[in-house]
N, C-alpha and C. Protein backbone atom coordinates (compact mmCIF):
# COMPACT_ATOMS: atom_id res chain seq x y z
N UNK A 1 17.14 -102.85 3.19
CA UNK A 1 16.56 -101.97 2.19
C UNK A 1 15.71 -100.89 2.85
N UNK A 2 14.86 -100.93 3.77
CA UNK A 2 13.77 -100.14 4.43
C UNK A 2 15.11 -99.27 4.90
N UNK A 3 16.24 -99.17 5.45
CA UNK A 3 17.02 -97.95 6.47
C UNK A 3 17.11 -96.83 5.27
N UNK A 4 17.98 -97.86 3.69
CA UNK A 4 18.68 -97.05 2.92
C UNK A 4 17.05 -96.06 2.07
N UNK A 5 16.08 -96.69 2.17
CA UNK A 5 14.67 -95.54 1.67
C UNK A 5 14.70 -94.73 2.60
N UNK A 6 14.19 -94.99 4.16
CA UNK A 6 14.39 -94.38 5.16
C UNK A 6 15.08 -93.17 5.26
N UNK A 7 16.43 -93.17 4.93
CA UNK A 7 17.53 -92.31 5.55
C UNK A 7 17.29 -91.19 4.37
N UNK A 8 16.84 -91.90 3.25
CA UNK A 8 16.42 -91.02 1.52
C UNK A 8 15.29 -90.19 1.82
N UNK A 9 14.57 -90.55 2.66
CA UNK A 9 13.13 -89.44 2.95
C UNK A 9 13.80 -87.90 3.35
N UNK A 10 12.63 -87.00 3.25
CA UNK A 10 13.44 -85.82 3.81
C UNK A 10 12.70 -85.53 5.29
N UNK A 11 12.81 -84.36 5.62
CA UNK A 11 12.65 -84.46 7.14
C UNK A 11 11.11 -84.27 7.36
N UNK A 12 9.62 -83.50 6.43
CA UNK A 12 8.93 -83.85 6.18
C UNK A 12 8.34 -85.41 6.27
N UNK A 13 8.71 -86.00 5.93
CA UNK A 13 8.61 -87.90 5.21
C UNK A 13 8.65 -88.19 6.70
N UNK A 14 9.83 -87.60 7.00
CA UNK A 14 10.29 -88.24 8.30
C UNK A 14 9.07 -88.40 9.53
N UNK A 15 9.13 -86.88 9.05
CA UNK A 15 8.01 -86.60 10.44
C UNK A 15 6.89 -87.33 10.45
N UNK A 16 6.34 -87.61 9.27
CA UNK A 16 5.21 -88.20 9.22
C UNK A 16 5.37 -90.10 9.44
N UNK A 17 6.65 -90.07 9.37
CA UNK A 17 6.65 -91.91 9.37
C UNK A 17 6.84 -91.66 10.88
N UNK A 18 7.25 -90.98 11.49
CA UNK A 18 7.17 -90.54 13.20
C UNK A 18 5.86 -90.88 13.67
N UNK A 19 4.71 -90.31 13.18
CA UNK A 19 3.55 -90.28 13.65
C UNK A 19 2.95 -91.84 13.26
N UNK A 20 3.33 -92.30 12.29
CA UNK A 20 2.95 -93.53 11.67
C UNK A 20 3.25 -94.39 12.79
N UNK A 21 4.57 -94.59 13.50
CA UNK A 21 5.45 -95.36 14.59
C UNK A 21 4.96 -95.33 15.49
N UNK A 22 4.48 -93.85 15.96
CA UNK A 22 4.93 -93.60 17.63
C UNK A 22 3.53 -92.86 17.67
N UNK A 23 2.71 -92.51 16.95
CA UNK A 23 0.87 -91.74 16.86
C UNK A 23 1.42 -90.30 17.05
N UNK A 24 2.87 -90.02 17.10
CA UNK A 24 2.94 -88.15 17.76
C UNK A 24 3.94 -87.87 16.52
N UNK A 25 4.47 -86.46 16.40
CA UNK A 25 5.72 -85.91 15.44
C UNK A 25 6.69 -85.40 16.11
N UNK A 26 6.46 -85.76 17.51
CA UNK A 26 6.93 -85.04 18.40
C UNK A 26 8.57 -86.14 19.00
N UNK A 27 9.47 -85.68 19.26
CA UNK A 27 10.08 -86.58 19.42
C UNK A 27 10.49 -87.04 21.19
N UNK A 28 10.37 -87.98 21.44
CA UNK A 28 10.33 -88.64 22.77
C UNK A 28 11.30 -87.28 23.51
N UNK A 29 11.12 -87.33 24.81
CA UNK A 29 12.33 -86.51 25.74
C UNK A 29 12.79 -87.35 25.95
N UNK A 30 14.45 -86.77 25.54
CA UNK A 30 15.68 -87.35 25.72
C UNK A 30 15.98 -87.92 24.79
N UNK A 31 15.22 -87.43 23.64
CA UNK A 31 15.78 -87.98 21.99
C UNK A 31 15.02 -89.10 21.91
N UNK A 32 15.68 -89.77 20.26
CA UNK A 32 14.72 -90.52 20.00
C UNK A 32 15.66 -92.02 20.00
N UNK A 33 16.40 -91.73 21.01
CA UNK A 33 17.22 -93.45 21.40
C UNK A 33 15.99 -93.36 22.25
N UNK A 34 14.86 -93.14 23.21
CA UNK A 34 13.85 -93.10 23.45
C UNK A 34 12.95 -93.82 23.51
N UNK A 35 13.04 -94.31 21.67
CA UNK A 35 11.27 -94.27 21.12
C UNK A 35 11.19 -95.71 21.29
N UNK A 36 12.43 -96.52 21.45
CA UNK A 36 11.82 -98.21 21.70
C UNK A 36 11.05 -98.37 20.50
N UNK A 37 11.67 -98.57 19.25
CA UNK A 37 10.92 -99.03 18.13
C UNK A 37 11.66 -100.81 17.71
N UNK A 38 10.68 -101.83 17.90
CA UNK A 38 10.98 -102.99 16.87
C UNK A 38 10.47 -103.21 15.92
N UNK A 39 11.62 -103.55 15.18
CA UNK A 39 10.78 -104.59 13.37
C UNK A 39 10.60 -105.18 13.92
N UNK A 40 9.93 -106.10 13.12
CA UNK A 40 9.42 -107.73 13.25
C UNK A 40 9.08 -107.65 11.63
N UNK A 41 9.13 -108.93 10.96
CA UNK A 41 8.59 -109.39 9.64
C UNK A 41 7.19 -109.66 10.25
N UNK A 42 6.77 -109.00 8.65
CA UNK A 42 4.99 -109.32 8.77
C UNK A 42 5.14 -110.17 7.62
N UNK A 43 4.58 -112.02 8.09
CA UNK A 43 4.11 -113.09 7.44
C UNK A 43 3.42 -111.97 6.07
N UNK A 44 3.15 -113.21 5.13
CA UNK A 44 2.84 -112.86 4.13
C UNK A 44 1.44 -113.52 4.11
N UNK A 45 0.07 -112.99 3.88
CA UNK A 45 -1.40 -114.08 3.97
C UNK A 45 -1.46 -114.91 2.91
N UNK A 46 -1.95 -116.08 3.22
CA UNK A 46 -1.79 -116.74 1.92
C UNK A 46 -3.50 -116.82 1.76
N UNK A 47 -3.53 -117.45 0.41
CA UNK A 47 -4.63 -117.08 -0.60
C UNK A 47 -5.01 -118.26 -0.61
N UNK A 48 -6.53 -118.33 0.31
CA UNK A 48 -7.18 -119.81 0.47
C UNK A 48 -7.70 -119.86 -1.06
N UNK A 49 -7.74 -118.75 -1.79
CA UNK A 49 -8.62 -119.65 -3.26
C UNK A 49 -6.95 -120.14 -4.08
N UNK A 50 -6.01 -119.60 -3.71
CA UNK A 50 -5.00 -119.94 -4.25
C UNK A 50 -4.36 -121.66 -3.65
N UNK A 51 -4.68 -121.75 -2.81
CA UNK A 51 -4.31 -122.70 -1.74
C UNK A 51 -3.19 -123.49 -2.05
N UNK A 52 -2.94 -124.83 -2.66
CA UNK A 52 -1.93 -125.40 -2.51
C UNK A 52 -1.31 -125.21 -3.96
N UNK A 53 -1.81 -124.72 -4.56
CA UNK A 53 -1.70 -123.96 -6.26
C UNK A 53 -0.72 -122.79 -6.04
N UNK A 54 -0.31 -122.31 -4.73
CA UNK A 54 0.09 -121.28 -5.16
C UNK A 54 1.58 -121.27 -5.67
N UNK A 55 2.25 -120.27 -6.47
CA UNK A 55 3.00 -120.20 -6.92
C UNK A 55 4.33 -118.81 -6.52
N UNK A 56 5.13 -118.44 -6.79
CA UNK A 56 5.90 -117.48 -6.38
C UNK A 56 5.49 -116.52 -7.33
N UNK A 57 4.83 -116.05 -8.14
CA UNK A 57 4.33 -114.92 -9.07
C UNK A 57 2.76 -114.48 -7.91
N UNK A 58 2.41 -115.24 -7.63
CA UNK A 58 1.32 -114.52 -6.45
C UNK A 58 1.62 -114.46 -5.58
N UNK A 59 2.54 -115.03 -5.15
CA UNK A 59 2.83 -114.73 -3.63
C UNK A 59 3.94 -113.08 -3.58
N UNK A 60 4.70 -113.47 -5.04
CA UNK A 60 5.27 -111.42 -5.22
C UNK A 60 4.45 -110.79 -5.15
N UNK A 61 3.14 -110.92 -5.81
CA UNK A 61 1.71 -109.68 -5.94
C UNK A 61 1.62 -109.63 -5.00
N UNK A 62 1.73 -110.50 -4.26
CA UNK A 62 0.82 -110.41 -2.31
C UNK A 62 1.40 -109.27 -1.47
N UNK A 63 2.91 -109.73 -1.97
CA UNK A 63 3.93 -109.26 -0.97
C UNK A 63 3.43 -107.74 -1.46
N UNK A 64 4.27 -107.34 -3.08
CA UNK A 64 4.00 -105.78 -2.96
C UNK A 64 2.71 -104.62 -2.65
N UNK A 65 1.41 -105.85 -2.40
CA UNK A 65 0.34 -104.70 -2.20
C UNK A 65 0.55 -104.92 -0.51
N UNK A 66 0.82 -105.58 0.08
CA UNK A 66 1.34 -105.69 2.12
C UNK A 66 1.67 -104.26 2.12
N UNK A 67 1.22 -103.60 3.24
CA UNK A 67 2.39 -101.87 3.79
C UNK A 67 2.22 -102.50 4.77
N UNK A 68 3.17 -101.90 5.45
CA UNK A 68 4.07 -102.35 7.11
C UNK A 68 2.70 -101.50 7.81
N UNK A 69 3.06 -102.23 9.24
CA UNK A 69 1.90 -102.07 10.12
C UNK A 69 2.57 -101.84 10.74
N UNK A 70 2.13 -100.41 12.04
CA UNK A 70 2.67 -100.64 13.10
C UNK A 70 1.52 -100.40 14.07
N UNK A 71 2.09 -100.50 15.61
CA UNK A 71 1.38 -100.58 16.83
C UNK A 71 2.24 -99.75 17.44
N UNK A 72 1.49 -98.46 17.96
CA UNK A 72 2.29 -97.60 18.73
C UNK A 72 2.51 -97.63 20.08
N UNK A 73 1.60 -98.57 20.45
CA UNK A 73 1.66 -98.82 21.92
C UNK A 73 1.48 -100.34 22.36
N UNK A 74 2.28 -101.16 22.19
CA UNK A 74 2.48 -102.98 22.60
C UNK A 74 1.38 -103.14 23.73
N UNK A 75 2.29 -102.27 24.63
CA UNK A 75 2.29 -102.99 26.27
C UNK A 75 2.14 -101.53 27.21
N UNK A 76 2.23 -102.01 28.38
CA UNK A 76 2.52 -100.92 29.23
C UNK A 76 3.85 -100.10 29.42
N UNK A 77 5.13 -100.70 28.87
CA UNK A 77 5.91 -99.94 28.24
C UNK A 77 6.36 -98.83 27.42
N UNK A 78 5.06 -99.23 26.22
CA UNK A 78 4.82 -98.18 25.76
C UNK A 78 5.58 -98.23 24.35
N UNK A 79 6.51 -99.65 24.14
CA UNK A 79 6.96 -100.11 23.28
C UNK A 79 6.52 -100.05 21.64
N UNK A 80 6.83 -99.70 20.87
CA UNK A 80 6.13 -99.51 19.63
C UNK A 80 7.00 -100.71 18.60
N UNK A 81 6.18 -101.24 17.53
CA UNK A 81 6.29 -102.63 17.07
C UNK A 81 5.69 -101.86 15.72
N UNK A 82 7.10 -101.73 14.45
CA UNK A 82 6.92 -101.72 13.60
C UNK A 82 7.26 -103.26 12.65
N UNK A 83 5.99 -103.93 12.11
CA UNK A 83 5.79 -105.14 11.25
C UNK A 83 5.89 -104.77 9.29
N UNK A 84 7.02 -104.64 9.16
CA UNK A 84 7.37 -105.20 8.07
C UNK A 84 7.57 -106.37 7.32
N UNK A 85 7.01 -106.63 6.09
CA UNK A 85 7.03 -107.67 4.99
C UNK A 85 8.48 -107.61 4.84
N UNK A 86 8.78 -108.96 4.04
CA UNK A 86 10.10 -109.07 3.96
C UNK A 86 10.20 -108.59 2.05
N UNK A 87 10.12 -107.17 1.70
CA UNK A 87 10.20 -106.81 0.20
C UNK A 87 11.29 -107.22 -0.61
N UNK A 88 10.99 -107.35 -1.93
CA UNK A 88 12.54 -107.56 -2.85
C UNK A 88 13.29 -106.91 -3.16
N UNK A 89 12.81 -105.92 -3.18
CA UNK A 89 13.37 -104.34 -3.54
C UNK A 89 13.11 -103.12 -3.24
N UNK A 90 13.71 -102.63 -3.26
CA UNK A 90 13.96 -101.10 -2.55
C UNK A 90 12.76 -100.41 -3.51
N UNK A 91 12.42 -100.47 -4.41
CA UNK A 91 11.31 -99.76 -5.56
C UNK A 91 9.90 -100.39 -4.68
N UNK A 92 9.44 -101.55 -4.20
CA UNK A 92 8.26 -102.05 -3.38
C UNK A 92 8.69 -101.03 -2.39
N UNK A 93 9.37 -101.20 -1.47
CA UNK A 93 9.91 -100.63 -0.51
C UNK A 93 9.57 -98.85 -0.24
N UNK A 94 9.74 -98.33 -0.83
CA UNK A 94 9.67 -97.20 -0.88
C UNK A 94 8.21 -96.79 -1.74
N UNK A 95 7.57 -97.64 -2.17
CA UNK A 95 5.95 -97.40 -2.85
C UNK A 95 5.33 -97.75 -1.81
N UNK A 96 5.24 -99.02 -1.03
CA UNK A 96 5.04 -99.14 0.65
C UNK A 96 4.87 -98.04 0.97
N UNK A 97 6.09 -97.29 1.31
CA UNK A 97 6.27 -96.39 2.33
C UNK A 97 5.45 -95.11 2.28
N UNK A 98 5.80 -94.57 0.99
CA UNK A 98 5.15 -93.46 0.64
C UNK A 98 3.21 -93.62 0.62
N UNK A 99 2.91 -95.27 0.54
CA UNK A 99 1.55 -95.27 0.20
C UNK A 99 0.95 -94.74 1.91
N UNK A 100 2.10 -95.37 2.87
CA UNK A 100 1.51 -95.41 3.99
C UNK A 100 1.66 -93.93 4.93
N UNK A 101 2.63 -93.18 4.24
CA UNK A 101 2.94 -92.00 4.52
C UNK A 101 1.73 -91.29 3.69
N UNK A 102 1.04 -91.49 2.97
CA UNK A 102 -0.04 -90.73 2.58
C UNK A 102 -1.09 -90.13 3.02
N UNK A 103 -1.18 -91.17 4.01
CA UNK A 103 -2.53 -91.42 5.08
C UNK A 103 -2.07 -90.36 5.78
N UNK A 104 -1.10 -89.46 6.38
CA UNK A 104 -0.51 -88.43 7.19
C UNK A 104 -1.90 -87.95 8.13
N UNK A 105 -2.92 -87.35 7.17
CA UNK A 105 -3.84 -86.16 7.01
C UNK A 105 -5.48 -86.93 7.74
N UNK A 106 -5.30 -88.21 8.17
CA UNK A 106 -6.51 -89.09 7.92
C UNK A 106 -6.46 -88.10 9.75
N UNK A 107 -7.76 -88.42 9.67
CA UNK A 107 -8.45 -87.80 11.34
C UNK A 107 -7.62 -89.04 12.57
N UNK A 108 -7.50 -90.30 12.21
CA UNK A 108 -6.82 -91.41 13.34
C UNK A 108 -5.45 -91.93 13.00
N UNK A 109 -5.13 -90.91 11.90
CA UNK A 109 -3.53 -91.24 11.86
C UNK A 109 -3.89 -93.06 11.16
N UNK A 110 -3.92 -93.46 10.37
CA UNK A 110 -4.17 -94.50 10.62
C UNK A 110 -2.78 -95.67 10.39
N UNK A 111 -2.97 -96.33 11.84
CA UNK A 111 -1.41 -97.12 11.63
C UNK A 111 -1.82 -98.17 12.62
């Protein structure tokens, strides 16, 4: 679901989920087979007041307020580690995205 929102952004969107990934808009030299980007699923936190009570109607709330995290720089590689939730739908998915594409304008990029 995240490629088919993805590929739906326009080149704007783009740029800015660039900077979100990688901290630049700039694209790696030698293209962006380059940029060394991994998913990984980001666990979902669970809710110590919820604790063994919890149910699958809070654990959906949980999921859709999660936005993907990334780390633009792992290691000395230089590897970048985008952590995505595992969403239900492409509608979370793309409210995610755009919430985190909002931040564009913040002074530390924040990601």
């Amino acid at each position: 679901m995240f490629w088919e929102v993805f590929h739906a952004l326009d080149d704007d969107q783009k740029r800015k989920f660039l900077v979100f990934v990688a901290g630049s808009d700039r694209v790696p030299i030698g293209g962006l087979q380059n940029l060394s980007l991994t998913i990984v699923e980001l666990p979902i936190p669970r809710d110590r007041a919820v604790d063994d009570h919890d149910d699958e109607a809070s654990s959906e709330d949980r999921l859709s307020r999660l936005c993907p995290v990334a780390h633009c720089c792992d290691n000395d590689d230089y590897d970048r580690t985008l952590k995505l939730p595992m969403y239900t739908s492409k509608e979370v998915v793309k409210d995610r995205l755009m919430f985190i594409l909002s931040f564009y304008n913040c002074p530390f990029h924040i990601a």
